[in-house]
Protein backbone atom coordinates (compact mmCIF):
# COMPACT_ATOMS: atom_id res chain seq x y z
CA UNK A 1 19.27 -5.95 29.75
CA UNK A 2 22.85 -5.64 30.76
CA UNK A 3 24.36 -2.10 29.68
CA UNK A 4 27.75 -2.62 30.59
CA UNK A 5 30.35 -5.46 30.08
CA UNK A 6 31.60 -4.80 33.75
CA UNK A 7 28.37 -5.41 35.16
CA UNK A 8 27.89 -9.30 36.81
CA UNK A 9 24.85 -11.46 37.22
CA UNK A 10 22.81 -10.60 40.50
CA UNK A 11 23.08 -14.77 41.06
CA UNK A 12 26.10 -14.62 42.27
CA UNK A 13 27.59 -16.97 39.50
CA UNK A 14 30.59 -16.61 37.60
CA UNK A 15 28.92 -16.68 34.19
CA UNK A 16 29.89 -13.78 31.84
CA UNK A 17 27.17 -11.13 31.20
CA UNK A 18 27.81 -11.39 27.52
CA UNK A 19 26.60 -14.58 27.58
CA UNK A 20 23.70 -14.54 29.98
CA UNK A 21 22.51 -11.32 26.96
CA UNK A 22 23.30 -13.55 24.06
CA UNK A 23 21.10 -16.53 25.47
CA UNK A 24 18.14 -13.94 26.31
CA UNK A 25 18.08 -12.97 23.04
CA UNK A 26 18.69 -15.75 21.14
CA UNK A 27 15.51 -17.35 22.82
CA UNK A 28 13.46 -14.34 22.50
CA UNK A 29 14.08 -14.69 19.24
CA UNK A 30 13.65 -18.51 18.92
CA UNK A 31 9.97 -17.85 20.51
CA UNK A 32 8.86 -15.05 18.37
CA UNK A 33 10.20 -16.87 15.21
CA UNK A 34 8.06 -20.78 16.26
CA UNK A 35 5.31 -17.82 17.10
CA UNK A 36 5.11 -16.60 13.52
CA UNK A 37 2.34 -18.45 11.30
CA UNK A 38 3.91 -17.39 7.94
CA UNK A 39 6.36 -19.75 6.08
CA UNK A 40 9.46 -18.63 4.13
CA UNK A 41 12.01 -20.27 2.37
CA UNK A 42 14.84 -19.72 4.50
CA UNK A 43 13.16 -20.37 7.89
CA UNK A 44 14.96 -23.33 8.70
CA UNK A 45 18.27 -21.82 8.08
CA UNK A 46 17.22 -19.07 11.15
CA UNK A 47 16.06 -22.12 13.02
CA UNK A 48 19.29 -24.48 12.39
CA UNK A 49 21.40 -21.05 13.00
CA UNK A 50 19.56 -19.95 16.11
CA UNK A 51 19.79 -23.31 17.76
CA UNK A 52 23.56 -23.56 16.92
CA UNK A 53 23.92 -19.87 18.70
CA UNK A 54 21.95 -21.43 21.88
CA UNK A 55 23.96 -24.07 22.15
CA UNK A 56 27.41 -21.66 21.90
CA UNK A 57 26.01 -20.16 25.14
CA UNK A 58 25.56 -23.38 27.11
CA UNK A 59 29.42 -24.20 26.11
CA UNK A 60 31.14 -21.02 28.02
CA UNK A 61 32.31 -18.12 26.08
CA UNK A 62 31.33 -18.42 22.14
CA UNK A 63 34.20 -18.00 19.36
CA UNK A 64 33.21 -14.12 18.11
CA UNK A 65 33.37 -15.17 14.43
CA UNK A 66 31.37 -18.10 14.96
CA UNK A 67 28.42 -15.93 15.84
CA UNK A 68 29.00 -13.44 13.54
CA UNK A 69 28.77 -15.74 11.09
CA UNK A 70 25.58 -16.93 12.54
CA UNK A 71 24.14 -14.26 12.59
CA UNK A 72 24.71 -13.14 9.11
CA UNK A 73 23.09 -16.04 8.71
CA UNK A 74 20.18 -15.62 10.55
CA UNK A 75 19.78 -11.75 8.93
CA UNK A 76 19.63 -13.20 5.81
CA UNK A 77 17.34 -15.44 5.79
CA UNK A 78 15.06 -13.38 8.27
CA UNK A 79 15.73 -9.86 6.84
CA UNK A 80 12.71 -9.32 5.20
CA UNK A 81 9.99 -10.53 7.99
CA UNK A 82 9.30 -7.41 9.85
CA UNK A 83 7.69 -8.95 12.13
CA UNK A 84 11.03 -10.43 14.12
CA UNK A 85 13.47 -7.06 13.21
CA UNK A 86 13.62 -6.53 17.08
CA UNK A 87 14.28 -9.53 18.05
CA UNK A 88 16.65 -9.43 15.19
CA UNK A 89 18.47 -6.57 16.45
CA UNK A 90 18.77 -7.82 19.78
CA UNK A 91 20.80 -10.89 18.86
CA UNK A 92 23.15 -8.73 16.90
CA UNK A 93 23.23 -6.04 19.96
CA UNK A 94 24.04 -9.29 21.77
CA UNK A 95 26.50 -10.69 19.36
CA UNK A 96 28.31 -7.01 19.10
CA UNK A 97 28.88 -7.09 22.58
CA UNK A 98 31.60 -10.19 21.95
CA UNK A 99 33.70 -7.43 19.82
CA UNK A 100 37.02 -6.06 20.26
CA UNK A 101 36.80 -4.13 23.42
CA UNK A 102 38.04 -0.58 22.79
CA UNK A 103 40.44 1.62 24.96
């Protein structure tokens, strides 16, 4: 996991850390969500959401409110499912990372 907003990929590439740590977690997330058996009624909302947030990554650097608004999204109709609350809280830890950087 990258700590540190002034850290770069080991690849070599240009890409922004932030990004590379948003599209981690959004999968990890994707996986443990097509991994859980149970159905609820707002799964396809998390699905529809976390697939738009993928996509966002693939694009460059993602519009902060967009994903914020995603994952509000995603929070509410997850929330209550235990089950994914870390892989939850890594999108967001992802997601705060495209905030206003503080001096």
């Amino acid at each position: 996991m990258l700590r540190s907003l002034g850290q770069r990929p080991v690849t070599g590439s240009d890409e922004d850390p932030r990004v590379a740590e948003l599209r981690t977690a959004v999968s990890r997330l994707r996986r443990e969500l097509a991994a859980l058996p149970a159905e609820f009624p707002d799964r396809a909302i998390a699905e529809d959401e976390l697939a738009a947030m993928a996509a966002m990554t693939i694009s460059g650097t993602p519009e902060t409110p967009r994903l914020q608004r995603s994952l509000l999204l995603i929070a509410g109709a997850i929330g209550s499912v235990s089950a994914l609350a870390p892989g939850l809280t890594g999108v967001r830890n992802a997601v705060d990372l495209f905030g206003e950087r503080r001096s």
